[in-house]
C-alpha atoms as a PDB file:
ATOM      1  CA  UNK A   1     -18.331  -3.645  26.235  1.00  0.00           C
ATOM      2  CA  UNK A   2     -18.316  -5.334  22.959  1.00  0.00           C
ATOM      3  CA  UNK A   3     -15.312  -5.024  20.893  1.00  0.00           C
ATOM      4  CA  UNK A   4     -15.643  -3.498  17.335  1.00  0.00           C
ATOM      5  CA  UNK A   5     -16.493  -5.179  14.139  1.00  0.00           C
ATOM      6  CA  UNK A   6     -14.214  -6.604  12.230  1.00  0.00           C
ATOM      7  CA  UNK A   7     -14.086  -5.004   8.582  1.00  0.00           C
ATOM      8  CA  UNK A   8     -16.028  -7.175   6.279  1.00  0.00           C
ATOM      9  CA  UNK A   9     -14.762  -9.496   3.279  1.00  0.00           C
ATOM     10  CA  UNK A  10     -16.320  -6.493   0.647  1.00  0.00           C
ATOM     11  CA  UNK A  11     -14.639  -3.782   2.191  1.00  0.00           C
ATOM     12  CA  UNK A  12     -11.316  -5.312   2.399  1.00  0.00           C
ATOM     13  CA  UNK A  13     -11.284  -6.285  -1.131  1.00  0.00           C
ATOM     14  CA  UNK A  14     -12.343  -2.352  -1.858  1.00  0.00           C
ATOM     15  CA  UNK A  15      -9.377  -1.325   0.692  1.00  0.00           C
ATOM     16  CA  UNK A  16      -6.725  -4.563  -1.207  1.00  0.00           C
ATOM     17  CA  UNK A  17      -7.846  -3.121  -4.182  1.00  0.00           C
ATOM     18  CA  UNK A  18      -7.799   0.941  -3.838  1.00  0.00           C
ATOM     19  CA  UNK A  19      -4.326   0.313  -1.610  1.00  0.00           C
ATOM     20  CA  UNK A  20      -2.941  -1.305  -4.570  1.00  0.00           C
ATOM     21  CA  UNK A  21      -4.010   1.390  -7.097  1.00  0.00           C
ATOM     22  CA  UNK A  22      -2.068   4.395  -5.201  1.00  0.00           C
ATOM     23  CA  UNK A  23       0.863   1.954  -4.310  1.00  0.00           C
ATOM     24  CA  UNK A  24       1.241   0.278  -8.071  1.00  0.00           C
ATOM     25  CA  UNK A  25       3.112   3.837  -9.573  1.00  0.00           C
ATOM     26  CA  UNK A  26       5.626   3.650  -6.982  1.00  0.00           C
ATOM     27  CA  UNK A  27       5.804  -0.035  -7.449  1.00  0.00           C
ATOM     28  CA  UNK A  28       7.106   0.632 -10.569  1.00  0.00           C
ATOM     29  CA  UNK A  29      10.542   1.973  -9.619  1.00  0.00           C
ATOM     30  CA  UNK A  30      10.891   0.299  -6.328  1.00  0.00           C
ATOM     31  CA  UNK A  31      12.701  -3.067  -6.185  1.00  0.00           C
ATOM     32  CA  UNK A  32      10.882  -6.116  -7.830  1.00  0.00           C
ATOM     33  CA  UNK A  33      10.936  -8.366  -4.797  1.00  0.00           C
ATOM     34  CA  UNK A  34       8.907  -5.767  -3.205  1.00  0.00           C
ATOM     35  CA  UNK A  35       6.089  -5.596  -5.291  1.00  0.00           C
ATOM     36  CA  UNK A  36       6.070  -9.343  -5.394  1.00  0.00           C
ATOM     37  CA  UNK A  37       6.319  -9.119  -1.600  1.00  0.00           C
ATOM     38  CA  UNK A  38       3.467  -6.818  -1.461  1.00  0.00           C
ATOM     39  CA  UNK A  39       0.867  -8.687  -3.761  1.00  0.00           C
ATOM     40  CA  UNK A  40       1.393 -11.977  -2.094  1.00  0.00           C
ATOM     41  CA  UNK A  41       0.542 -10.127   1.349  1.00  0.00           C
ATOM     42  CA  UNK A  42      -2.652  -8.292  -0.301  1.00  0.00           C
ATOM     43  CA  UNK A  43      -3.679 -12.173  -1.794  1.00  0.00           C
ATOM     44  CA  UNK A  44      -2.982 -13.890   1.084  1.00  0.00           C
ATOM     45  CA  UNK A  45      -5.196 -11.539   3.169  1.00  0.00           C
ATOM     46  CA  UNK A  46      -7.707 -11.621   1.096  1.00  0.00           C
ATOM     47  CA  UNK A  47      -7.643 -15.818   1.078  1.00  0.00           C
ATOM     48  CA  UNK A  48      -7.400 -15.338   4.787  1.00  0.00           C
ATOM     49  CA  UNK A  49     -10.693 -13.410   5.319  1.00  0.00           C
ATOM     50  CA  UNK A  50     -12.551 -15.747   2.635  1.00  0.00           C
ATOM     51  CA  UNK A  51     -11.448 -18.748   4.554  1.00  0.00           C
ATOM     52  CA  UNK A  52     -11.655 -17.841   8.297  1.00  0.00           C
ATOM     53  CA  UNK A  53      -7.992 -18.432   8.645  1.00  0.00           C
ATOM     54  CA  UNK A  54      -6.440 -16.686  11.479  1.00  0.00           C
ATOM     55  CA  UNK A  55      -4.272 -13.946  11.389  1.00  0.00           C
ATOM     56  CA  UNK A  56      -0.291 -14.772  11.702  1.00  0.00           C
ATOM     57  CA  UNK A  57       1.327 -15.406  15.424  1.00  0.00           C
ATOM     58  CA  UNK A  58       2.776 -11.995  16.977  1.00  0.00           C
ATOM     59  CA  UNK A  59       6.552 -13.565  16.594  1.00  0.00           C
ATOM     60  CA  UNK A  60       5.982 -14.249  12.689  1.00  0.00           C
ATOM     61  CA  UNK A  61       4.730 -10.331  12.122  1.00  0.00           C
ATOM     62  CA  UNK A  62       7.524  -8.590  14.335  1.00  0.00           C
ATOM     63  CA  UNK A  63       9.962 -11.270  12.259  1.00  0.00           C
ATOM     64  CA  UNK A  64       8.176  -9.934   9.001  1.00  0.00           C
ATOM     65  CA  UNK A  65       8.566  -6.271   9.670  1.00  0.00           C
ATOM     66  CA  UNK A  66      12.614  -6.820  10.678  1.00  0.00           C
ATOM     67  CA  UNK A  67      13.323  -9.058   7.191  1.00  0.00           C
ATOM     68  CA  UNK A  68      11.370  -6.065   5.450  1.00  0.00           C
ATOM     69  CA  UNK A  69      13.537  -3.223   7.175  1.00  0.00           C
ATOM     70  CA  UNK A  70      16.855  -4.619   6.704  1.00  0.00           C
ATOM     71  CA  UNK A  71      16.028  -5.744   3.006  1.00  0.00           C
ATOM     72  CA  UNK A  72      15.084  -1.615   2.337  1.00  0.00           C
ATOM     73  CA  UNK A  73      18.385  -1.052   4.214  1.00  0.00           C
ATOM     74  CA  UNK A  74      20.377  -3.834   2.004  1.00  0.00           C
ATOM     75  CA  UNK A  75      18.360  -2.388  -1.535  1.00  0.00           C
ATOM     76  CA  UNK A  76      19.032   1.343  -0.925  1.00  0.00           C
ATOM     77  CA  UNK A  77      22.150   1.266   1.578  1.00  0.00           C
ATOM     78  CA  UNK A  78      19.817   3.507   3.695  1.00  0.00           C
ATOM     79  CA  UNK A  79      16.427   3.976   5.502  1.00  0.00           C
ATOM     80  CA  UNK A  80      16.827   7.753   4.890  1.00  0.00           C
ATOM     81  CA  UNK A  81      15.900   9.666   1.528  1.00  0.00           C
ATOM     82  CA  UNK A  82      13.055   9.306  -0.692  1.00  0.00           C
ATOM     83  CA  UNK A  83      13.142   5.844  -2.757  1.00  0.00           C
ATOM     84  CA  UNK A  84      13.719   4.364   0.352  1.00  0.00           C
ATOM     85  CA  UNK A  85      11.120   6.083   2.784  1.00  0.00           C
ATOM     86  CA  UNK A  86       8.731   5.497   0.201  1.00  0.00           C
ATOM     87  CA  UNK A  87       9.781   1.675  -0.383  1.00  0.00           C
ATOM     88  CA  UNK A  88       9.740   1.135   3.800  1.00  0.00           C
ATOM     89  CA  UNK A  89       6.056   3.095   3.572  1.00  0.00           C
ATOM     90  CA  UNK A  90       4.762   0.654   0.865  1.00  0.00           C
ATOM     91  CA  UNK A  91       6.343  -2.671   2.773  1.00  0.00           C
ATOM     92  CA  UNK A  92       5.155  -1.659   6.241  1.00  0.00           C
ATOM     93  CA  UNK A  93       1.515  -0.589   4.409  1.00  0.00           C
ATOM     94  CA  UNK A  94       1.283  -4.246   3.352  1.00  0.00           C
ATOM     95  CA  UNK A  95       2.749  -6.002   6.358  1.00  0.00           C
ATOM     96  CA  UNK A  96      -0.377  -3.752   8.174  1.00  0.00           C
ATOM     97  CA  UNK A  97      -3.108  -6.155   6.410  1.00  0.00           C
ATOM     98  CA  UNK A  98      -1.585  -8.889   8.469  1.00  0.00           C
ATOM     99  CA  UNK A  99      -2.515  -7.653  11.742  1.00  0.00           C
ATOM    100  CA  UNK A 100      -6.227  -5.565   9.996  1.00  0.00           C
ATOM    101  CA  UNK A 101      -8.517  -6.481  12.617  1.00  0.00           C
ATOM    102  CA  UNK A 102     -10.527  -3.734  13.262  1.00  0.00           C
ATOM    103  CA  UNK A 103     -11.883  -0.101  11.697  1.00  0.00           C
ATOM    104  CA  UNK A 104      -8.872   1.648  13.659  1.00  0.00           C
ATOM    105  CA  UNK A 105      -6.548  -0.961  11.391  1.00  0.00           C
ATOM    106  CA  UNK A 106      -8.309   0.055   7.949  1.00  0.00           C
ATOM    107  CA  UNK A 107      -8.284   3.664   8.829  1.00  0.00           C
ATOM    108  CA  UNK A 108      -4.683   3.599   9.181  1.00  0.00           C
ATOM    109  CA  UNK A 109      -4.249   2.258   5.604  1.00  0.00           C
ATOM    110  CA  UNK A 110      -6.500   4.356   4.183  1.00  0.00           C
ATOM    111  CA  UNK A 111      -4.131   7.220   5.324  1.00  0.00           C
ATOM    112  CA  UNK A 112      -1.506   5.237   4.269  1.00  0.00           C
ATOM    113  CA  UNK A 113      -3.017   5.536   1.311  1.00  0.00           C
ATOM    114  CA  UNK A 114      -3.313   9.213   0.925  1.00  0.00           C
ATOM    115  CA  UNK A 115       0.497   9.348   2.116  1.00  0.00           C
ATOM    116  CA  UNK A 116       1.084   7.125  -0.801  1.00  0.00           C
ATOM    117  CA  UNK A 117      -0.586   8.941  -3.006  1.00  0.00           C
ATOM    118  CA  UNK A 118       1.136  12.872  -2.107  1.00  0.00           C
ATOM    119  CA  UNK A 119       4.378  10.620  -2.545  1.00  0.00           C
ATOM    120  CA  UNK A 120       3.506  10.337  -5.955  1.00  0.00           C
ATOM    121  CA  UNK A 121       3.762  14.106  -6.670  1.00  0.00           C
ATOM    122  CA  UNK A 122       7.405  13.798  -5.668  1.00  0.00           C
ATOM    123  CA  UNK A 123       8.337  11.740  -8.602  1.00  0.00           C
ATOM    124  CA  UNK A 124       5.857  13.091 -11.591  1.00  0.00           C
ATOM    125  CA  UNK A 125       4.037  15.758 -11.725  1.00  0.00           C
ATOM    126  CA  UNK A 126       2.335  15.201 -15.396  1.00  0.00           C
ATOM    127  CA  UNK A 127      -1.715  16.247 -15.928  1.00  0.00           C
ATOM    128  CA  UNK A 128      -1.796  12.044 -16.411  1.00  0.00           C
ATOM    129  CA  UNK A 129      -0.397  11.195 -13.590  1.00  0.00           C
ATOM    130  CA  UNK A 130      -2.448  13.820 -12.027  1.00  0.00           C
ATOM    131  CA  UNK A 131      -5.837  12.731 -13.103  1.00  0.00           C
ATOM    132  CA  UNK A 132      -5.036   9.323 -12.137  1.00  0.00           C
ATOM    133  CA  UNK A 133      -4.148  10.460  -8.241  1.00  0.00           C
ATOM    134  CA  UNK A 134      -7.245  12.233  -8.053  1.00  0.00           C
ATOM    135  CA  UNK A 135      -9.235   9.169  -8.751  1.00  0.00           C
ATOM    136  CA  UNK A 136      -7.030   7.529  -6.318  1.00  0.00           C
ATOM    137  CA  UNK A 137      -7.813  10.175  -3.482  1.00  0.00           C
ATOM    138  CA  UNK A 138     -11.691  10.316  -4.610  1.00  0.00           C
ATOM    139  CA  UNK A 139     -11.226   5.920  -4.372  1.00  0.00           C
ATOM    140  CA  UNK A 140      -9.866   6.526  -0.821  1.00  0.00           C
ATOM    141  CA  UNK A 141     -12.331   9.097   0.322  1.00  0.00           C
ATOM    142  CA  UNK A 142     -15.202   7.112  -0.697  1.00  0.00           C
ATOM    143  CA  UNK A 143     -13.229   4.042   1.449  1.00  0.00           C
ATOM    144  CA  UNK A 144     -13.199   6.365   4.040  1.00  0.00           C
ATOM    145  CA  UNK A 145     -16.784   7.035   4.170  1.00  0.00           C
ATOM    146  CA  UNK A 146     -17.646   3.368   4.005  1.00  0.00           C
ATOM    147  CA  UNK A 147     -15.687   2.023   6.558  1.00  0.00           C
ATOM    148  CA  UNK A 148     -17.111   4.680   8.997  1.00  0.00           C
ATOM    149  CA  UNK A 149     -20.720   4.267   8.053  1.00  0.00           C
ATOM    150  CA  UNK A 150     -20.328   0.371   7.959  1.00  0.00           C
ATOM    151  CA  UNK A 151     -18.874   0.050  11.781  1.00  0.00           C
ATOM    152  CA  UNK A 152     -21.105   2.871  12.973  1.00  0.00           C
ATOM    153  CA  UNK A 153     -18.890   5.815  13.362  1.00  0.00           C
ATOM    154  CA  UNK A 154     -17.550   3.924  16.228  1.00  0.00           C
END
């Protein structure tokens, strides 16, 4: 049994790129370190794939998700309530590209994304804001199609 493909270099900078379209509102009122924590994941991915590099050790991702969790806990005092579920969604969405392997991986994030993007509607609810989610969604859906039809429906 073979094992299945990994997502290709164009698709991940579709998924980098969509992810960080539904995510960038809620970057906005989250702490700055996050955001700056979050783009240097997405970029170093993305160098990662281009290169050949190999993903991070087991030890340095469970040490990644810990550091992540308790600086949430040290920002908002709490893992509970909405800033900081949504904060601990977008961290733990980013520290996924370091282990994306596989379709299963991308899939995840994709419905990441769509979590990320009904999030939204909890902070604004403006036609703008809106119009600019459903783009996001349609992005997503179209991500979703493409990562199915490019591994095979596997």
């Amino acid at each position: 049994m073979s094992a299945p493909p990994v997502l290709s270099a164009r698709l991940l900078g579709a998924l980098l790129l969509v992810l960080g379209g539904v995510a960038a509102p809620h970057l906005l009122r989250l702490p700055p370190w996050l955001g700056l924590g979050v783009v240097a994941v997405a970029v170093w991915r993305w160098h990662q794939t281009r290169r050949g590099i190999p993903l991070p050790p087991h030890w340095l991702k469970v040490a990644l998700t810990v550091a992540a969790t308790g600086a949430v806990l040290a920002a908002f005092g709490t893992l509970a309530g909405l800033e900081a579920g949504v904060a601990l969604l977008v961290a733990m969405g980013a520290l996924k590209l370091l282990e994306l392997r596989r379709r299963r991986d991308a899939l995840v994030l994709i419905y990441l994304g769509y979590f990320l993007v009904a999030a939204q509607f909890l902070f604004a609810e403006s036609p703008a804001m809106a119009a600019y989610l459903l783009g996001g969604v349609w992005a997503l859906t179209a991500l979703l199609i493409a990562v199915t039809r490019e591994s095979g429906g596997e």
